[in-house]
Protein backbone atom coordinates (compact mmCIF):
# COMPACT_ATOMS: atom_id res chain seq x y z
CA UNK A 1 7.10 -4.03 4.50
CA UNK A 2 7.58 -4.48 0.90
CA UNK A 3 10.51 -5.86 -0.29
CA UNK A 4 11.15 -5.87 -4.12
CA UNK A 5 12.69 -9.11 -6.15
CA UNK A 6 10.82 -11.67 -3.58
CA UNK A 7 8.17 -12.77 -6.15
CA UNK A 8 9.69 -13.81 -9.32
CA UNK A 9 6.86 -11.94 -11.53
CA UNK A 10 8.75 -10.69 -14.61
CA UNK A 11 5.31 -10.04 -17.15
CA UNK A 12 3.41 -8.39 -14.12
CA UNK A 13 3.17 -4.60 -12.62
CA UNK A 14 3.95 -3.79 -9.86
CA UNK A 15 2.73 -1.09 -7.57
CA UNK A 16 3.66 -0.43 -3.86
CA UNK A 17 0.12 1.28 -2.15
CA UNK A 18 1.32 2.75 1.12
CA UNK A 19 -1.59 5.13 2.12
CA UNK A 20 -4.60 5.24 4.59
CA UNK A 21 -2.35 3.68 7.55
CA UNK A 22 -2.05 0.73 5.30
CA UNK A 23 1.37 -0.47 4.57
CA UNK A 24 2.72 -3.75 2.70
CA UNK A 25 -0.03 -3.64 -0.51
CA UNK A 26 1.37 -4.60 -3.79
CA UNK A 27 -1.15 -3.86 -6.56
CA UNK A 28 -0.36 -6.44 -9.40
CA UNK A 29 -1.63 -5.70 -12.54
CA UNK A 30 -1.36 -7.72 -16.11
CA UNK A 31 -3.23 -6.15 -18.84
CA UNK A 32 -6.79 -5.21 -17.75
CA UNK A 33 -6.47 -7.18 -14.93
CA UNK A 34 -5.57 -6.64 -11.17
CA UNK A 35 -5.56 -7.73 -7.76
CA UNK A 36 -4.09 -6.02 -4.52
CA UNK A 37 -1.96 -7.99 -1.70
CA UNK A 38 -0.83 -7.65 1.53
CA UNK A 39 2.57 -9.05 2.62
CA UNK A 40 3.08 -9.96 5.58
CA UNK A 41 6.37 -11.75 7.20
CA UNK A 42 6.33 -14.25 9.84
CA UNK A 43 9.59 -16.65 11.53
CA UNK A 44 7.31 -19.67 12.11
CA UNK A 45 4.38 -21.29 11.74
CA UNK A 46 3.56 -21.48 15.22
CA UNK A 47 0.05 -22.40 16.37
CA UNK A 48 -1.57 -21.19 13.73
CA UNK A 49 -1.26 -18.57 11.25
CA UNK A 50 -2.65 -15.14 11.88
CA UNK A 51 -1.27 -11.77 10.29
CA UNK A 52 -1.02 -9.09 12.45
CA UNK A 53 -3.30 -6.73 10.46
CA UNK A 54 -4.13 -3.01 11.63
CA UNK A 55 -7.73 -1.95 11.61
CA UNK A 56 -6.35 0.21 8.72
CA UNK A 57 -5.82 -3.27 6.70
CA UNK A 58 -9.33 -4.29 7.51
CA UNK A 59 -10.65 -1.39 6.42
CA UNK A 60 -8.73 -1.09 3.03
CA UNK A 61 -9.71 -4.55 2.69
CA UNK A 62 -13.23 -3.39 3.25
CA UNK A 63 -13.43 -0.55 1.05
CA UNK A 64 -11.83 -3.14 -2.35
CA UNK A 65 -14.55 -5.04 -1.55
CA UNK A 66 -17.33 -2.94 -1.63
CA UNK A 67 -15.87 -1.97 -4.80
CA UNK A 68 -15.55 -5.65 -6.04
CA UNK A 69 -11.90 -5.98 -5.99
CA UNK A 70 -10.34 -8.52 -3.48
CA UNK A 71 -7.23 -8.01 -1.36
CA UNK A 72 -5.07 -10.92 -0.41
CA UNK A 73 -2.87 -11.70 2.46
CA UNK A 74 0.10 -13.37 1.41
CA UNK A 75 2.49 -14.24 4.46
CA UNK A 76 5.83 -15.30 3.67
CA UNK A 77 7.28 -17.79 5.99
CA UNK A 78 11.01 -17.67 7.29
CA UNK A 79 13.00 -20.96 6.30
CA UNK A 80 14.88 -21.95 9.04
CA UNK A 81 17.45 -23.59 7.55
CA UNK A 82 18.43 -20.52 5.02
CA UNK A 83 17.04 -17.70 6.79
CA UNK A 84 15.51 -16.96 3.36
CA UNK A 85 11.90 -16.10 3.03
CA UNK A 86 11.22 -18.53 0.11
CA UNK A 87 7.90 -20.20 0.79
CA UNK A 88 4.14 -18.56 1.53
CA UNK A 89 0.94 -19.05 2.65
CA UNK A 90 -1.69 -17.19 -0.07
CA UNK A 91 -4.72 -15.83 1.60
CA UNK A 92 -8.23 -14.20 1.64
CA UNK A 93 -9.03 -11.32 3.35
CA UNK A 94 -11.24 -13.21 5.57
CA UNK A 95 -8.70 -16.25 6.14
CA UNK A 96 -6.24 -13.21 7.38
CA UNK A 97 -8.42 -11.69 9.82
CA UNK A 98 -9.79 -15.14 11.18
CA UNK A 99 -6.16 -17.08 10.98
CA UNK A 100 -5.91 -20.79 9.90
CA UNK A 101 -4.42 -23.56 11.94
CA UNK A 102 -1.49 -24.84 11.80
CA UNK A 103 -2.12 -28.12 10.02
CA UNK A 104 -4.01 -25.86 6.93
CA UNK A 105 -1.11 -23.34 6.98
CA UNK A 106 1.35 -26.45 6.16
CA UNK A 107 -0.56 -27.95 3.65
CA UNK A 108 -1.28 -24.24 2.00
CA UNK A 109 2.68 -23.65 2.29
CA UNK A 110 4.12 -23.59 -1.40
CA UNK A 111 7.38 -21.93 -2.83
CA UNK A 112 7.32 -18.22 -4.28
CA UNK A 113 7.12 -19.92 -7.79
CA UNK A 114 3.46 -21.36 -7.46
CA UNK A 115 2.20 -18.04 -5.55
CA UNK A 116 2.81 -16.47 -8.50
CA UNK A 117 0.68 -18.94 -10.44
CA UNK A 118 -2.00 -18.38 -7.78
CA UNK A 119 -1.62 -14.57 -8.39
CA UNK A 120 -2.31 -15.13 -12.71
CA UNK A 121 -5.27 -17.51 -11.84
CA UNK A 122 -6.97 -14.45 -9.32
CA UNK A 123 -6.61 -12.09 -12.48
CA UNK A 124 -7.94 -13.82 -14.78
């Protein structure tokens, strides 16, 4: 589910894509530039991180790539503490559907503010 105001991306689009079964794509556009992601909202790290992703994701995911755009998965994480979401775990398509251990998700985990600089570096 999309929920507006959690990435602080004031000079960026936005675009909510909720069609085709698929549900949670922002489109992000600045200037020519765009790329597509897939939020996703989890309590814990658990085990390991893997998104629960519908075969309606994979397939979106899928048809951007035969098209040479890339989707990303980007899965907040729940801080315990706050109850905020305020830190994420940015990933590729492929990462999403395979999962990543635990250890990798911890090191990936950075706060909403560097996402967005991973966001500017994929449009570029």
């Amino acid at each position: 589910m999309h929920q507006p105001g959690l990435l602080p991306v004031a000079d960026i689009f936005t675009e909510s894509i909720n069609n085709n079964g698929c549900y949670g794509v922002v489109k992000y556009t600045s200037g020519e530039q765009s790329v597509y992601v897939k939020q996703v909202f989890i309590n814990r790290l658990g085990s390991g991180v893997k998104p629960e992703l519908s075969a309606d994701d994979i397939e979106f995911f899928r048809y951007l790539d035969s098209i040479l755009r890339y989707c990303y998965v980007l899965v907040y994480v729940r801080n315990a503490s706050t109850g905020d979401y305020d830190s994420a775990i940015f990933l590729d398509d492929y990462e999403a559907i395979q999962g990543i251990s635990k250890e990798e998700a911890q090191q990936r985990l950075v706060d909403l503010h560097t996402v967005v600089g991973y966001l500017k570096t994929a449009m570029q």
